[in-house]
Protein backbone atom coordinates (compact mmCIF):
# COMPACT_ATOMS: atom_id res chain seq x y z
CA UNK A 1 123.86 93.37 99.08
CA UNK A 2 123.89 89.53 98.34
CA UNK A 3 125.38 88.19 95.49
CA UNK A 4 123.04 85.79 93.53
CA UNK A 5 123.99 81.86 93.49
CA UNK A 6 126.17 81.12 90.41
CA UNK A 7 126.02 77.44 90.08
CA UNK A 8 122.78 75.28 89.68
CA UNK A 9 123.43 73.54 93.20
CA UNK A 10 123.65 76.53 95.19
CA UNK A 11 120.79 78.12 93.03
CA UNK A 12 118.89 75.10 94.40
CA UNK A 13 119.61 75.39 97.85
CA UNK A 14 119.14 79.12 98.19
CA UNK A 15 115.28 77.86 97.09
CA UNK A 16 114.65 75.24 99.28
CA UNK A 17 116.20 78.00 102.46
CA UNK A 18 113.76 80.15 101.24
CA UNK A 19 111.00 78.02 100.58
CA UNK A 20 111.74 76.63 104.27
CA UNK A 21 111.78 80.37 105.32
CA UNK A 22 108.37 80.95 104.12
CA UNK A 23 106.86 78.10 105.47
CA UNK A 24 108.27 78.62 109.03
CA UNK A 25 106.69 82.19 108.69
CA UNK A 26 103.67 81.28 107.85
CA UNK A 27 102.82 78.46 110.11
CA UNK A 28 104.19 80.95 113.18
CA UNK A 29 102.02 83.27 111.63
CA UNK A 30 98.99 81.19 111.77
CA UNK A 31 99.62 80.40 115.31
CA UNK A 32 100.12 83.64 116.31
CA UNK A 33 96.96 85.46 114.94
CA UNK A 34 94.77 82.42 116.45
CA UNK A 35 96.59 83.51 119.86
CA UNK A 36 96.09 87.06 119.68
CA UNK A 37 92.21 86.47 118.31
CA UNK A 38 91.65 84.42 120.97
CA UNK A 39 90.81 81.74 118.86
CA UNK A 40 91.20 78.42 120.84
CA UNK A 41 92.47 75.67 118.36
CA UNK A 42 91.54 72.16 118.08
CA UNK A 43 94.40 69.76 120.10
CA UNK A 44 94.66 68.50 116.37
CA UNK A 45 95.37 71.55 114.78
CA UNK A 46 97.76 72.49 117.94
CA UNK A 47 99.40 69.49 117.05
CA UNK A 48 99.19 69.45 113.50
CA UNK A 49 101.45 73.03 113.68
CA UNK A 50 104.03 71.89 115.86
CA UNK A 51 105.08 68.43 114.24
CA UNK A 52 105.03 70.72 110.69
CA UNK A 53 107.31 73.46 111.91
CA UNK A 54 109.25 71.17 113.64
CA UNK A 55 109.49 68.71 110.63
CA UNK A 56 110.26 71.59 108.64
CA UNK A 57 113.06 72.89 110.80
CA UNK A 58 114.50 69.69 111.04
CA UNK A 59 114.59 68.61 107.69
CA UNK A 60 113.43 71.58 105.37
CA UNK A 61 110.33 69.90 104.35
CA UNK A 62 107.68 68.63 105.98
CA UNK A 63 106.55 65.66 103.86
CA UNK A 64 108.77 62.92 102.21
CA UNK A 65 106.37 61.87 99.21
CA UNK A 66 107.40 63.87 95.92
CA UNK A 67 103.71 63.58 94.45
CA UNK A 68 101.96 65.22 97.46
CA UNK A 69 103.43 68.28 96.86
CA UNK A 70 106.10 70.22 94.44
CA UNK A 71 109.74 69.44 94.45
CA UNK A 72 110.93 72.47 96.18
CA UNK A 73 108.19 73.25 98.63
CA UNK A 74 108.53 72.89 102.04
CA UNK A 75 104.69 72.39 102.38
CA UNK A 76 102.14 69.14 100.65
CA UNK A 77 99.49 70.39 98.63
CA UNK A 78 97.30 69.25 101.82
CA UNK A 79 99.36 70.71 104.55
CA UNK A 80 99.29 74.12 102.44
CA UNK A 81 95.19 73.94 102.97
CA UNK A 82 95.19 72.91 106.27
CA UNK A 83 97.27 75.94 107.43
CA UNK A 84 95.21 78.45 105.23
CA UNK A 85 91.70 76.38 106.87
CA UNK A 86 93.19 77.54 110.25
CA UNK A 87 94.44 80.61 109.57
CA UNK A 88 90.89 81.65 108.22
CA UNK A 89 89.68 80.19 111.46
CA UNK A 90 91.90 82.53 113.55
CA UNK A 91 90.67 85.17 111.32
CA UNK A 92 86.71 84.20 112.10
CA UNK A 93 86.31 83.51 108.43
CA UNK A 94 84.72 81.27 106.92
CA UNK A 95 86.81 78.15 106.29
CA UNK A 96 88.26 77.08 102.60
CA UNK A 97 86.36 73.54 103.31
CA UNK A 98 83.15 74.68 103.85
CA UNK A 99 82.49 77.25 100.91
CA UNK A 100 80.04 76.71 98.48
CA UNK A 101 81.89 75.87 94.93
CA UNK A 102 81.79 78.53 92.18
CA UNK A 103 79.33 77.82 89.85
CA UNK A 104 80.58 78.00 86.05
């Protein structure tokens, strides 16, 4: 069983390994179920998934400005909708983009 983090730093830096974790998940996730649905991606968005997850495997995050995304994220606000966009694309959904907006 792991113990938790005791001090603020290492409380901080068992985050940021996770939040790298999940981001390394999903974009090999994403990747994977447009592979195995035969979905053939743009070169972009081929492109677009390798410099991430190899940003974020590198460095732990993938973007360097704090106010495109949150402090501890590994993802941009952006990035974060681009990989759902093509993971509803692998899925033959429709994608986030292109839905009508909820009326109020």
């Amino acid at each position: 069983m792991r113990q938790k983090p005791r001090s603020f730093e290492e409380q901080r830096e068992a985050h940021r390994a996770r939040a790298k974790r999940a981001a390394l998940k999903a974009l090999r996730k994403a990747k994977l179920t447009a592979d195995k649905a035969g979905v053939k991606l743009s070169d972009w968005e081929g492109e677009f998934l390798e410099s991430v997850e190899t940003r974020v495997g590198k460095y732990g995050r993938a973007f360097r400005d704090p106010e495109k995304g949150g402090a501890m994220s590994s993802l941009s606000t952006l990035q974060h909708v681009k990989l759902k966009e093509i993971g509803a694309k692998a899925k033959g959904k429709t994608p986030i983009s292109r839905r009508r907006p909820r009326s109020a």
